[in-house]
C-alpha atoms as a PDB file:
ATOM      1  CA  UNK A   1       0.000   0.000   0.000  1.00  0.00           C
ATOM      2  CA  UNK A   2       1.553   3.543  -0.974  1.00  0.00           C
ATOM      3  CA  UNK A   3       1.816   5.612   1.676  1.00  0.00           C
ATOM      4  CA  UNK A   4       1.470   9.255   1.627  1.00  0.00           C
ATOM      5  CA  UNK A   5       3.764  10.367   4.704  1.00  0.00           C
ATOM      6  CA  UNK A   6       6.149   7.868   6.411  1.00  0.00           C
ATOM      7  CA  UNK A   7       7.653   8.644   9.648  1.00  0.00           C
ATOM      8  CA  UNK A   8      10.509   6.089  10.469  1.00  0.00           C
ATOM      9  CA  UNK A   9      12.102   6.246  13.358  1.00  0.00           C
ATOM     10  CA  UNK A  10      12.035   9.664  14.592  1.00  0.00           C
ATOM     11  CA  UNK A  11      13.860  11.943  17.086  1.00  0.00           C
ATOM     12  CA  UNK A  12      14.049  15.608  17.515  1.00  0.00           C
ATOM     13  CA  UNK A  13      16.876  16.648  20.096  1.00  0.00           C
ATOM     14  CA  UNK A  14      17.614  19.921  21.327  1.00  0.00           C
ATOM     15  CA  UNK A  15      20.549  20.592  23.920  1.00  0.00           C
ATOM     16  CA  UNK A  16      20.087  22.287  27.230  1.00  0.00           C
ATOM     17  CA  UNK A  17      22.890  24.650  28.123  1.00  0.00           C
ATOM     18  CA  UNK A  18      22.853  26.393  30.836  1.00  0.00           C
ATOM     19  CA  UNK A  19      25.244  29.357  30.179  1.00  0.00           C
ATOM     20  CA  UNK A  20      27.360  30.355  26.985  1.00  0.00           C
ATOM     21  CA  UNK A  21      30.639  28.398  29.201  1.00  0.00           C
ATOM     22  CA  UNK A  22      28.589  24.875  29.248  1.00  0.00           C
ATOM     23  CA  UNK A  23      28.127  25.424  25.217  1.00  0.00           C
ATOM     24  CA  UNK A  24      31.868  26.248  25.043  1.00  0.00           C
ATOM     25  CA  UNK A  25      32.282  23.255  27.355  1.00  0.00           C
ATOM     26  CA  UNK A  26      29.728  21.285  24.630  1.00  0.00           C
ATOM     27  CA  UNK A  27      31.532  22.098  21.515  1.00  0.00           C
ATOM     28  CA  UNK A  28      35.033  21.395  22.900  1.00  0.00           C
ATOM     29  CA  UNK A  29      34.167  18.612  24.643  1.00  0.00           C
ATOM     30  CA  UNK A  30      35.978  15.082  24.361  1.00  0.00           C
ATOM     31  CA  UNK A  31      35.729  13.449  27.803  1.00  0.00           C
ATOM     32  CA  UNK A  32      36.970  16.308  29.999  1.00  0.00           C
ATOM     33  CA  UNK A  33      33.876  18.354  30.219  1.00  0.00           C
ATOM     34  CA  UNK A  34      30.735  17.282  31.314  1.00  0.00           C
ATOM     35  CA  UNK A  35      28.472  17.996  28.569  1.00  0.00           C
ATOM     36  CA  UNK A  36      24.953  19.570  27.658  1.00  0.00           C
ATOM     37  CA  UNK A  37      21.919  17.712  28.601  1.00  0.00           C
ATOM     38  CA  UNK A  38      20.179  15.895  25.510  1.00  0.00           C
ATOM     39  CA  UNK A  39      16.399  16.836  25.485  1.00  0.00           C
ATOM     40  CA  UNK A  40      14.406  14.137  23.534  1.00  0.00           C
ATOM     41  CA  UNK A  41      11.560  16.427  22.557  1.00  0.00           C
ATOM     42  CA  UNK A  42      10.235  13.573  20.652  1.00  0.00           C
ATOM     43  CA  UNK A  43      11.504  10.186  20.724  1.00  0.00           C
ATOM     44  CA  UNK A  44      11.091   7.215  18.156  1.00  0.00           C
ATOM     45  CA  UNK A  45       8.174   7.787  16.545  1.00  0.00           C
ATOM     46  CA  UNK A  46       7.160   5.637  13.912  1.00  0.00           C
ATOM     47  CA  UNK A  47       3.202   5.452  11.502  1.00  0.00           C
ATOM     48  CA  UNK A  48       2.550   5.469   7.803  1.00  0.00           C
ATOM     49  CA  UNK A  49      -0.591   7.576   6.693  1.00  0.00           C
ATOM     50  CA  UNK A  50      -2.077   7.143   3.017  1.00  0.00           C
ATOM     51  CA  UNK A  51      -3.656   9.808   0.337  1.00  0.00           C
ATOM     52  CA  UNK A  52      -7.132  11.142   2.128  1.00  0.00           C
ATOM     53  CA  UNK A  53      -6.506  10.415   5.316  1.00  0.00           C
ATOM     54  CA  UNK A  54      -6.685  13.165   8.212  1.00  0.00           C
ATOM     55  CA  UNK A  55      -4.703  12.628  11.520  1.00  0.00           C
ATOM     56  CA  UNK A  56      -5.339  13.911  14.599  1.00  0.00           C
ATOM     57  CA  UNK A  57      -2.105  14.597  16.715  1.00  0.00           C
ATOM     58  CA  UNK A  58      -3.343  15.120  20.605  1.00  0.00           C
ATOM     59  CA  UNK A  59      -1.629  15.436  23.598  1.00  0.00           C
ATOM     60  CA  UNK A  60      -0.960  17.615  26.847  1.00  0.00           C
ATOM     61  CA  UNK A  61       1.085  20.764  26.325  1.00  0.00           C
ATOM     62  CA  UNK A  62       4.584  20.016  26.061  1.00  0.00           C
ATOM     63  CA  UNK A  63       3.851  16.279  24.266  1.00  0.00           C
ATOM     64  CA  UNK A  64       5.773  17.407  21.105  1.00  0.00           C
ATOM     65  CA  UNK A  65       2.563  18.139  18.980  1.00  0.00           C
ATOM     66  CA  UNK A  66       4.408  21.531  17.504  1.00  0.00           C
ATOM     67  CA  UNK A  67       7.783  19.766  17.447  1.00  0.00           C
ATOM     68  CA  UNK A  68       5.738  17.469  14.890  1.00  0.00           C
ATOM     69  CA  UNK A  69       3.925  19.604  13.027  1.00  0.00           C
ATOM     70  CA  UNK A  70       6.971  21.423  12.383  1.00  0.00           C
ATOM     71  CA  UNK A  71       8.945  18.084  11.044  1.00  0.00           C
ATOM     72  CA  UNK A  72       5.902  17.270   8.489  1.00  0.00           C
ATOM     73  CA  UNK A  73       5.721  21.257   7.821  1.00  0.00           C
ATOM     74  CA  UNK A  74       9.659  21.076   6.856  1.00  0.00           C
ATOM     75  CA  UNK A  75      10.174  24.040   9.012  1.00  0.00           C
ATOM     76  CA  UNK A  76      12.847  21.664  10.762  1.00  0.00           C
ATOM     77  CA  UNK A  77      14.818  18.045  10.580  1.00  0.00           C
ATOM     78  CA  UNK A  78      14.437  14.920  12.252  1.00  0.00           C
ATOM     79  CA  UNK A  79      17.936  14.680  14.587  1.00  0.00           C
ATOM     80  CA  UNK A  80      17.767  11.211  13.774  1.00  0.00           C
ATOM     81  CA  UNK A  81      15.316   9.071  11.154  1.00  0.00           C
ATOM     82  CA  UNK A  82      13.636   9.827   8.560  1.00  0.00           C
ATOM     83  CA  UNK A  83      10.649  11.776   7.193  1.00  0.00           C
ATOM     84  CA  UNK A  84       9.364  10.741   3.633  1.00  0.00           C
ATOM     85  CA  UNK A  85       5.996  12.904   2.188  1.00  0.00           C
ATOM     86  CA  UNK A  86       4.984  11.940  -1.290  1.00  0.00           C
ATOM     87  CA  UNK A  87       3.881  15.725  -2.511  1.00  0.00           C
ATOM     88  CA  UNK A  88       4.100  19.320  -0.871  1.00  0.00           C
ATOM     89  CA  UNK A  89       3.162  19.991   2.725  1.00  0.00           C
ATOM     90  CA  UNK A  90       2.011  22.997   4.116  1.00  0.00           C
ATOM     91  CA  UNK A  91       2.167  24.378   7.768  1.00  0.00           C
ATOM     92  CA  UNK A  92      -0.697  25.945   9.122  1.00  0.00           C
ATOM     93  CA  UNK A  93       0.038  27.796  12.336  1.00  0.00           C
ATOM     94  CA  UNK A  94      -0.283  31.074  14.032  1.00  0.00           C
ATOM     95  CA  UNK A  95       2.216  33.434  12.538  1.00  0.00           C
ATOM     96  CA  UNK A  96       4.263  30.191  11.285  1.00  0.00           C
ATOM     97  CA  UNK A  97       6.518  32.181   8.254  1.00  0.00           C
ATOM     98  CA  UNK A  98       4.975  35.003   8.482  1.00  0.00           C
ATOM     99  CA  UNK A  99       7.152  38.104   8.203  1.00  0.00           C
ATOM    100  CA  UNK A 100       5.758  40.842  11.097  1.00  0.00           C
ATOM    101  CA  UNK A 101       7.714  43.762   9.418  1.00  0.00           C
ATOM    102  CA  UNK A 102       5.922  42.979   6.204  1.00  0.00           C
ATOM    103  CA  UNK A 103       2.036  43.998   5.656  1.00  0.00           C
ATOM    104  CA  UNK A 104      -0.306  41.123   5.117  1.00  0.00           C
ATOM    105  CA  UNK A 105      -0.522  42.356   1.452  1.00  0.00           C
ATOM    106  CA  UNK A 106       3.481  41.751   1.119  1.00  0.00           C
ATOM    107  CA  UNK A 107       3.357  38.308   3.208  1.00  0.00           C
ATOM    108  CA  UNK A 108       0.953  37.008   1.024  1.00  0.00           C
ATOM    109  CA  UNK A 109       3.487  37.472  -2.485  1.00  0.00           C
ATOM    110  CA  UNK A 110       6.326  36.196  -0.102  1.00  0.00           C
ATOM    111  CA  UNK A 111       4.976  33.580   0.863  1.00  0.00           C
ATOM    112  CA  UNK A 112       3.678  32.495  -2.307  1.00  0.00           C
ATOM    113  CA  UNK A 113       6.894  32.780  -4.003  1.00  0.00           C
ATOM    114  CA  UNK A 114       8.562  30.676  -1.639  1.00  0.00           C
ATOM    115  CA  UNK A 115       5.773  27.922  -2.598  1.00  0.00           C
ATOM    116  CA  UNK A 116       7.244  28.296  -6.373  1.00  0.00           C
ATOM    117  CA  UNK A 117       4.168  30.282  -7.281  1.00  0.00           C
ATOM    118  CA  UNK A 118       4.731  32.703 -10.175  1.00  0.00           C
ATOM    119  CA  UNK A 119       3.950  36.501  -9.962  1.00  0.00           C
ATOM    120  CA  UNK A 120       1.142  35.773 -12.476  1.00  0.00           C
ATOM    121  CA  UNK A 121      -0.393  32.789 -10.714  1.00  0.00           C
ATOM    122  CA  UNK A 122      -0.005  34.754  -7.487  1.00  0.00           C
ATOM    123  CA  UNK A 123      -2.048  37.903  -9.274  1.00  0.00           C
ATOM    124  CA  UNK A 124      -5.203  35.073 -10.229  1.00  0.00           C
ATOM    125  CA  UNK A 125      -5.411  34.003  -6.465  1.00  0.00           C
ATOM    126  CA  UNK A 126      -4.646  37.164  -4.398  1.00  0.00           C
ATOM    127  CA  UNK A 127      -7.965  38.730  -4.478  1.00  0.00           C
ATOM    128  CA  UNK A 128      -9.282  35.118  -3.360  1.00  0.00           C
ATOM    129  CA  UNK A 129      -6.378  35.176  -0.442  1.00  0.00           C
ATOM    130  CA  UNK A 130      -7.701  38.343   0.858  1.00  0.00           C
ATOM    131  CA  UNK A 131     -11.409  37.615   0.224  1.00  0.00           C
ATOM    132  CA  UNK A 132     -11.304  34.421   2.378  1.00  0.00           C
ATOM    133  CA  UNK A 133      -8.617  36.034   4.936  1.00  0.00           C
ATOM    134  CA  UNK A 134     -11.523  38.687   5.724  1.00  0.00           C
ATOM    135  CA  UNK A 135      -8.717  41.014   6.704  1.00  0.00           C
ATOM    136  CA  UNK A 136     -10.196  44.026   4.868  1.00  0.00           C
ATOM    137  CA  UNK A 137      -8.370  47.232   5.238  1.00  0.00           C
ATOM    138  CA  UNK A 138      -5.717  44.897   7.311  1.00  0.00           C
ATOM    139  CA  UNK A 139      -4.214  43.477   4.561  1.00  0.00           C
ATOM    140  CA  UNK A 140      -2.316  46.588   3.678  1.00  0.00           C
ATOM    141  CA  UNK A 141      -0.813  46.681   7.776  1.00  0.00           C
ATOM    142  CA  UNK A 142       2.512  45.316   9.307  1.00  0.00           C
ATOM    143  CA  UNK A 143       1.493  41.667  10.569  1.00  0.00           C
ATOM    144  CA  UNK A 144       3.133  42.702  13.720  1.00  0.00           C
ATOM    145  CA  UNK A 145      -0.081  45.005  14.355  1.00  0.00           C
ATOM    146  CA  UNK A 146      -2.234  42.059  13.639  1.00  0.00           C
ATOM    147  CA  UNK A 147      -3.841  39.949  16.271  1.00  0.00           C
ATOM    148  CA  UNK A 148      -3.352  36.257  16.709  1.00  0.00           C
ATOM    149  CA  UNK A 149      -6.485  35.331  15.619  1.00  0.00           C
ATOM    150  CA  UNK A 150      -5.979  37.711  12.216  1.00  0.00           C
ATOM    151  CA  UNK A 151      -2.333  35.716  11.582  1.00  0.00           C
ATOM    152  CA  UNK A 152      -4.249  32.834  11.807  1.00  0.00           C
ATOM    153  CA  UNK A 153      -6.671  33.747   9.283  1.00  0.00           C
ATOM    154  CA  UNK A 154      -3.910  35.107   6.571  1.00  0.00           C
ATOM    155  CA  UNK A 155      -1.844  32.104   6.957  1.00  0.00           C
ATOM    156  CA  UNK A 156      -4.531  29.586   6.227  1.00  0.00           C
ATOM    157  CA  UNK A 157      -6.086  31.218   3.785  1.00  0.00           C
ATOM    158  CA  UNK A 158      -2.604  31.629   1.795  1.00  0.00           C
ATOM    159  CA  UNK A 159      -1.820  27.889   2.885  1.00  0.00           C
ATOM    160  CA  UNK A 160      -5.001  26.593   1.312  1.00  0.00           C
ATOM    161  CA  UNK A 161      -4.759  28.411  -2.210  1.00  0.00           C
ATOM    162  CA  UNK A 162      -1.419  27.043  -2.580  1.00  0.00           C
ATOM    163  CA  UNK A 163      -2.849  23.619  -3.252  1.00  0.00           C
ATOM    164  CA  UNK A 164      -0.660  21.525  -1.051  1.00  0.00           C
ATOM    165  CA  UNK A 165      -1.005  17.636  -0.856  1.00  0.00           C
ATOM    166  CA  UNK A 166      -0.223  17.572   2.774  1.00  0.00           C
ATOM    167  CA  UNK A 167      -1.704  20.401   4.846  1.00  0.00           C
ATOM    168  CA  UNK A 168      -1.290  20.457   9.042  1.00  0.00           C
ATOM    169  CA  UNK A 169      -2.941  22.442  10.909  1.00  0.00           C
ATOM    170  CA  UNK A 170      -1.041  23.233  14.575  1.00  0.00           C
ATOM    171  CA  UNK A 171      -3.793  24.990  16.929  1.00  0.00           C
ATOM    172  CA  UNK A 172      -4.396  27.821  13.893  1.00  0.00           C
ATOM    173  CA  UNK A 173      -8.159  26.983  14.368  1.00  0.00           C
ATOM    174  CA  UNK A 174      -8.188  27.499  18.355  1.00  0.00           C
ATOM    175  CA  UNK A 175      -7.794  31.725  18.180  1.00  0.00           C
ATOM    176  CA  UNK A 176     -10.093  33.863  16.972  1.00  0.00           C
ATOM    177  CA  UNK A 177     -14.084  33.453  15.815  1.00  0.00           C
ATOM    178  CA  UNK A 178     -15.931  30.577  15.334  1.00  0.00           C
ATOM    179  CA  UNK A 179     -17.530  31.950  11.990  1.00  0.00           C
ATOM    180  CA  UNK A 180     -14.072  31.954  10.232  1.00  0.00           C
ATOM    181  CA  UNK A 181     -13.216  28.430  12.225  1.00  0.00           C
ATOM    182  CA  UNK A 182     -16.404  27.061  10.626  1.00  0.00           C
ATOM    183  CA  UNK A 183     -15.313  28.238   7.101  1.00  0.00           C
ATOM    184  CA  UNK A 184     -12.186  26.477   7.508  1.00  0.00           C
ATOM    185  CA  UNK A 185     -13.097  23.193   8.653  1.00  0.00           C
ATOM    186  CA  UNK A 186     -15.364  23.521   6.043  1.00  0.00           C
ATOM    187  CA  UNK A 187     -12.493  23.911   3.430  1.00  0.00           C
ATOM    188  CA  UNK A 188     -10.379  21.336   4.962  1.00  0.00           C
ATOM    189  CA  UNK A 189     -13.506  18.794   4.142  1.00  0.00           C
ATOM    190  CA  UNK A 190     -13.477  19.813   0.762  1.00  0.00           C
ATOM    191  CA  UNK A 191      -9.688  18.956   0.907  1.00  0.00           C
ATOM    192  CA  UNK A 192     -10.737  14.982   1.941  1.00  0.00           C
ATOM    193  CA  UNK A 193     -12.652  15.135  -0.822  1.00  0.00           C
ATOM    194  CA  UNK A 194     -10.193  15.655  -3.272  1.00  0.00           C
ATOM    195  CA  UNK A 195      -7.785  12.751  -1.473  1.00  0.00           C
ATOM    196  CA  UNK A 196      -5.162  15.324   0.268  1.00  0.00           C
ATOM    197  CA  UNK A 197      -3.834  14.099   3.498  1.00  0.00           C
ATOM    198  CA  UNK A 198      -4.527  16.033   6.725  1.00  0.00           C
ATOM    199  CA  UNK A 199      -3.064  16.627   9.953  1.00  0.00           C
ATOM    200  CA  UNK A 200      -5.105  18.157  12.932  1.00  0.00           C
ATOM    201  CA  UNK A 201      -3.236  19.101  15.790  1.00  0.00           C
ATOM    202  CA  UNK A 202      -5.311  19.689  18.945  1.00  0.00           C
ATOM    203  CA  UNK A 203      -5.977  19.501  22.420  1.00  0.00           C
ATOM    204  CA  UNK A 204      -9.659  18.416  21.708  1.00  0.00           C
ATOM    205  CA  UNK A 205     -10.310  14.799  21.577  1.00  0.00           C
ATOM    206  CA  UNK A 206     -13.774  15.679  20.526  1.00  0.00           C
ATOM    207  CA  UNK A 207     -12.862  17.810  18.170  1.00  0.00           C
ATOM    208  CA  UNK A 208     -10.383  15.227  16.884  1.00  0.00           C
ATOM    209  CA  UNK A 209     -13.425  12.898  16.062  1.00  0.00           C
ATOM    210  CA  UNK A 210     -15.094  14.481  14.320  1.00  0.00           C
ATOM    211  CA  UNK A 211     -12.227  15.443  11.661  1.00  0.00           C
ATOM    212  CA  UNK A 212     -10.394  13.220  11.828  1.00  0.00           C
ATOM    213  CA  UNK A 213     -10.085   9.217  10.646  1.00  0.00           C
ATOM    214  CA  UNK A 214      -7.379   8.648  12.451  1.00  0.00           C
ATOM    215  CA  UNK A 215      -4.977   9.857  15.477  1.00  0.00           C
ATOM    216  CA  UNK A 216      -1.489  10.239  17.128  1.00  0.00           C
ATOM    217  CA  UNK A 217      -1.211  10.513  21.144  1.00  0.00           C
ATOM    218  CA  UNK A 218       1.697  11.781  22.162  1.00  0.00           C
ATOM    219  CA  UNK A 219       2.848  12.256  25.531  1.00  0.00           C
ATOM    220  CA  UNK A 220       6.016  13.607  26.414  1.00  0.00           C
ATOM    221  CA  UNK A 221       8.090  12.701  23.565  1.00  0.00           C
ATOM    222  CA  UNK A 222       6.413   9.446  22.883  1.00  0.00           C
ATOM    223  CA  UNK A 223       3.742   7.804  20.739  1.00  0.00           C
ATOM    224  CA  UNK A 224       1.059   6.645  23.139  1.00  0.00           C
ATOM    225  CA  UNK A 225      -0.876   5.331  20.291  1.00  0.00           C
ATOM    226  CA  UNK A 226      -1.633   5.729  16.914  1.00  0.00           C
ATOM    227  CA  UNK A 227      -4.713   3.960  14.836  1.00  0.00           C
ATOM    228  CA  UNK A 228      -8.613   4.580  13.976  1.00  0.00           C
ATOM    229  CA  UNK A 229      -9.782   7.929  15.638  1.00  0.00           C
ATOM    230  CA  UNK A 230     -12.192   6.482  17.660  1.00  0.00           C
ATOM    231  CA  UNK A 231     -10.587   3.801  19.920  1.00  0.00           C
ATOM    232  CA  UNK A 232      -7.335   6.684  20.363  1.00  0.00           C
ATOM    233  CA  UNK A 233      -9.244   9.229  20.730  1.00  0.00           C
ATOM    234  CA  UNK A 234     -11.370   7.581  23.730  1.00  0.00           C
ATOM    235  CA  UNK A 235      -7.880   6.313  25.069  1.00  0.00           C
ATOM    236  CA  UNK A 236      -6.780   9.997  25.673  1.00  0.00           C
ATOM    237  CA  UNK A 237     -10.369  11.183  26.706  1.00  0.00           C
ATOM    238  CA  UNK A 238     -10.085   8.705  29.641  1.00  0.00           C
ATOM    239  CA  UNK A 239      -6.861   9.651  30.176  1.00  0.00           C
ATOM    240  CA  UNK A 240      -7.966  13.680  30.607  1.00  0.00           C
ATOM    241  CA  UNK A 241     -10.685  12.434  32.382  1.00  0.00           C
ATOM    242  CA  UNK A 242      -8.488  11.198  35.396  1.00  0.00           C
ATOM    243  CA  UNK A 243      -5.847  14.160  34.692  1.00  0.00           C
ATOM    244  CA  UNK A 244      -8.743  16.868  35.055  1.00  0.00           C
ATOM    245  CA  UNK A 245      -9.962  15.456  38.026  1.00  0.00           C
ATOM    246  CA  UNK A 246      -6.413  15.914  40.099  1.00  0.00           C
ATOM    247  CA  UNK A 247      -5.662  18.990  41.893  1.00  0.00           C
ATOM    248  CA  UNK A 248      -3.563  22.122  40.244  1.00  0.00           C
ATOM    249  CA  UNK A 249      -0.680  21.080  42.401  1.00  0.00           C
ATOM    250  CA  UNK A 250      -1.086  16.873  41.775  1.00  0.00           C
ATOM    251  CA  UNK A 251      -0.563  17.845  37.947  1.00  0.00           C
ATOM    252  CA  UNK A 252       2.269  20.206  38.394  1.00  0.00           C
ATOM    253  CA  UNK A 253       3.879  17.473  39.651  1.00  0.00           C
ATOM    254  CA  UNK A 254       2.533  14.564  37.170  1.00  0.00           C
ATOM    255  CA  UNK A 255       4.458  17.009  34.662  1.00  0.00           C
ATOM    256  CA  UNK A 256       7.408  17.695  36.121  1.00  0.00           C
ATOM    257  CA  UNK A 257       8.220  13.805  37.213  1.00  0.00           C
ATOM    258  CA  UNK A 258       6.920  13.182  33.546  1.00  0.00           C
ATOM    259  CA  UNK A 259       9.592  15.831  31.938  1.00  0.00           C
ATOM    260  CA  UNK A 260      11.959  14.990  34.456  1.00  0.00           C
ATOM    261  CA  UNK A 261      11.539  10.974  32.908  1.00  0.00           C
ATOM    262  CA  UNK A 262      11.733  12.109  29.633  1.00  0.00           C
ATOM    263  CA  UNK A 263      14.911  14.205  29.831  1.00  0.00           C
ATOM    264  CA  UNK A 264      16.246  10.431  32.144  1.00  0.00           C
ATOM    265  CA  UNK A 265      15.410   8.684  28.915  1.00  0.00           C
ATOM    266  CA  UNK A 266      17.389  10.969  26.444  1.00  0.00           C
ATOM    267  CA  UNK A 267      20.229  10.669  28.614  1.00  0.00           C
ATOM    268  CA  UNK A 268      20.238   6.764  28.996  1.00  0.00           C
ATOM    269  CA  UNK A 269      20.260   7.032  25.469  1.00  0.00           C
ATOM    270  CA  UNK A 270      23.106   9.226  24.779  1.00  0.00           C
ATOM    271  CA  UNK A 271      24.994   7.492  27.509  1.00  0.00           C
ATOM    272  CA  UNK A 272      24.512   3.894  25.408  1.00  0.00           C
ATOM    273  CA  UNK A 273      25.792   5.776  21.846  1.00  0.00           C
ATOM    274  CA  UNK A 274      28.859   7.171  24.076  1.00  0.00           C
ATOM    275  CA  UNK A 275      29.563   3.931  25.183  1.00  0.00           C
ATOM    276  CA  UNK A 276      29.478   2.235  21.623  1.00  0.00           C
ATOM    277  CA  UNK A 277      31.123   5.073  19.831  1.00  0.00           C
ATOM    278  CA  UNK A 278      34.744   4.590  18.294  1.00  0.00           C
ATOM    279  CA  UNK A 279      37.516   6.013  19.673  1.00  0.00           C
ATOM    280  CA  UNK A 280      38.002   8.586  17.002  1.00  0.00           C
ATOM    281  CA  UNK A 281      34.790   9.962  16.933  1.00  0.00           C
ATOM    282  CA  UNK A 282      36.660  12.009  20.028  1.00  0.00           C
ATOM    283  CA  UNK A 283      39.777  13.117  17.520  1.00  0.00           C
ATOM    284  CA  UNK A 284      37.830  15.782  15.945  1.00  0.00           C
ATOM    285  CA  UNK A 285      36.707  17.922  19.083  1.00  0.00           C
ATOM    286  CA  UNK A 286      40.740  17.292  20.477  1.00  0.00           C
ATOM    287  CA  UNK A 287      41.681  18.886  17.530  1.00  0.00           C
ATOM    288  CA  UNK A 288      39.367  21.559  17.030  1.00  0.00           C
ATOM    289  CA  UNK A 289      40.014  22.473  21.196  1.00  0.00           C
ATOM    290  CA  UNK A 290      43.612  22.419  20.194  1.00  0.00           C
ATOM    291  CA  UNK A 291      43.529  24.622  17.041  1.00  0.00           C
ATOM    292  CA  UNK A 292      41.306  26.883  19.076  1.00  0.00           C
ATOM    293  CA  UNK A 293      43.760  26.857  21.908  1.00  0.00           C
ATOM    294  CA  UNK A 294      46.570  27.734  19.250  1.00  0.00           C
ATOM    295  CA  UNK A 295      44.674  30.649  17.835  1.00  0.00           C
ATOM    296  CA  UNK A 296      43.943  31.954  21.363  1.00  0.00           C
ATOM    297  CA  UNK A 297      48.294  31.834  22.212  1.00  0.00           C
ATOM    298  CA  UNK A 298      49.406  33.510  18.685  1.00  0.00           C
ATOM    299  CA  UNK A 299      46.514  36.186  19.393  1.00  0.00           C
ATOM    300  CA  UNK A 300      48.264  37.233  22.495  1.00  0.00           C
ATOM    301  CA  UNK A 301      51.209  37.140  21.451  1.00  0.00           C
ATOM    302  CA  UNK A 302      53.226  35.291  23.884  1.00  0.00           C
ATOM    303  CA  UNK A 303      55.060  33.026  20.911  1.00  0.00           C
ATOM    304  CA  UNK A 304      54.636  31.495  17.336  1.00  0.00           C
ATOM    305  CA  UNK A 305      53.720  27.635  18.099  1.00  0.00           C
ATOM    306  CA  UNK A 306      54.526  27.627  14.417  1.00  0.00           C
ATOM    307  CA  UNK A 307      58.017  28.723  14.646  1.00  0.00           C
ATOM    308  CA  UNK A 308      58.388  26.708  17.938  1.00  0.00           C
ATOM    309  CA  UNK A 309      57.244  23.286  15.739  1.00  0.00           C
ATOM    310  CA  UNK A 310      59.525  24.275  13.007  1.00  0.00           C
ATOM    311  CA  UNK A 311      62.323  24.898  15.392  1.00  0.00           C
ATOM    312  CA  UNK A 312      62.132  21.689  17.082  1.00  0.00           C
ATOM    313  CA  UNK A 313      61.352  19.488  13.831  1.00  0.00           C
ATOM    314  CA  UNK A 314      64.913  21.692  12.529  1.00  0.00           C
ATOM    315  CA  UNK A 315      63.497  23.024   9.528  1.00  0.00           C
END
C-alpha cells in the first residue's frame, strides 16, 4: 500500500545549556567536560498515513505536537530518522513564516513565491487570499499590528490556495471566531474530498473525532498510540478524564516527574551511543580544542607555536 507520509524512526533533540561556558564546554568537549543535557523532545516515533486520510495529533502541552507539526511542515529536521511525504506539505500555524515587518498584502506574495508560485499565478489568487482572509483594510498593515487570531486567518487562507497535498494544521483553528473556524473546517472537508492528506493538531479529543479518521497521542516525547480515531481518541479522553480530576498542584507534579523521565530517557540514550562510539569519533573535538587553543596563544602574542614546531622538527 503507498503511503502518503512515512515517519521512520524519529527523534528531535535539542541541547540544554545552561550558560554560553557549558556550550563552550559542549563544543570542545571530548571526555573532559561534562556535557549539555540531551532533550528528547520527541523520541522514536514511527506510523505510515495514506492519500485522504486526516490525523489527529493530541496530547498535553509540552507532548511534542508543535515539534511534529513542524517536522511534516519542513520548518525543521528529524535529529535522527527519517521523514518521507509523497507531494508538498504545508504548515498551518499562528504566525508560522509570516514576516511581522511585512504587511499582510506583502506576506501574502512572499509567501507564495517561496511555494514556487509565479507573480502571475499569485495575481489570479490574491484577491481570493484576501477575500477568504476577511482582513479588509488589514491586509495593507505590518502583521506585527495584527492579532493572533488575524495571523491565523492570513496564513490559512494563503496555505489553502497554494494547493498543497499535505496540509497540518497546529492549533491555527483554536484563536479567533468561530464563523471563520467554521469556514475552515469547512475547506479542509473539501480537501478529503479531493484525497489530500490532513493533519489536525489539537488539544480536543472531541474535536479530533469528528475530523479526523485517524490519530497520534503523544505524551512527552512518545507515541502513546496511533490507529482509527475512535478507539485513540477515547484512550486519551479517559486519560484527561483522570488528569482533570487531580488537583492544580497533583498535575504540576505529574508534569514535572513526567519531563523529568523524559529528559532520564534521552540521557540513557546518549549514555549507550557514548559507550558504543569509536575512539576517534573524540579526535575531531581534540583537535578543534587544540587549534582553538593555538589561535587563542598567537593572538596574544606570547610566541609562534609555528616557529616553535619548526624549530624543534629543525626546519
Amino acid at each position: 500500500m503507498t503511503y502518503k507520509v512515512k515517519v521512520e524512526n524519529v527523534s528531535k533533540v535539542y541541547e540544554l545549556n545552561r550558560s554560553r561556558i557549558d556550550k563552550l564546554k559542549s563544543l570542545f568537549s571530548f571526555g573532559a567536560f561534562k556535557k549539555s543535557k540531551p532533550f528528547y523532545a520527541l523520541r522514536n516515533i514511527n506510523f505510515e498515513v495514506e492519500s485522504g486520510d486526516s490525523v489527529g495529533i493530541i496530547g498535553l502541552n509540552g507532548s511534542g505536537k508543535t515539534t511534529m507539526s513542524d517536522l511534516l511542515g519542513e520548518v525543521s529536521e528529524p535529529t535522527t530518522g527519517n521523514i518521507y511525504i509523497n507531494g508538498k506539505s504545508r504548515l498551518i500555524a499562528i504566525s508560522a513564516g509570516l514576516n511581522s515587518e511585512l504587511t499582510g498584502h506583502e506576506n501574502i506574495r512572499m509567501k507564495c513565491l517561496m511555494h514556487g508560485m509565479s507573480e502571475q499565478e499569485i495575481d489570479g489568487l490574491y484577491d481570493d487570499i484576501v477575500e477568504f482572509s476577511e482582513l479588509g483594510d488589514f491586509i495593507s498593515q505590518p502583521i506585527k499590528s495584527y492579532s493572533s487570531g488575524m495571523k491565523s486567518r492570513l496564513g490559512f487562507a494563503i496555505a489553502i490556495h497554494t494547493d498543497p497535498d499535505v496540509l497540518i494544521v497546529d492549533e491555527a483553528l483554536s484563536v479567533g471566531d468561530e464563523t471563520f473556524s467554521n469556514k475552515c473546517i469547512v475547506r479542509m472537508k473539501d480537501f478529503q474530498k479531493q484525497g489530500k492528506t490532513i493533519f489536525f493538531v489539537s488539544h480536543s479529543a472531541k474535536q479530533v473525532s469528528k475530523m479526523c479518521n485517524k490519530a497520534i497521542w503523544l505524551h512527552y516525547g512518545e507515541m502513546k498510540a496511533f490507529g482509527n480515531v475512535v478507539p485513540v481518541a477515547n484512550k486519551y479522553a479517559q486519560f484527561i478524564e483522570k488528569y482533570k480530576k487531580m488537583s492544580k498542584e497533583d498535575q504540576k507534579e505529574y508534569k514535572a516527574n513526567m519531563i523529568a523521565e523524559q529528559q532520564k530517557k534521552g540521557e540513557e540514550e546518549v549514555e549507550i551511543k557514548e559507550e558504543k562510539a569509536p575512539f576517534y569519533s573524540y579526535l575531531f573535538p581534540a583537535a578543534l580544542f587544540l587549534g582553538f587553543v593555538t589561535m587563542i596563544i598567537e593572538q596574544i602574542g606570547l610566541y609562534s607555536v609555528t616557529e616553535v614546531i619548526k624549530s624543534t622538527l629543525n626546519f
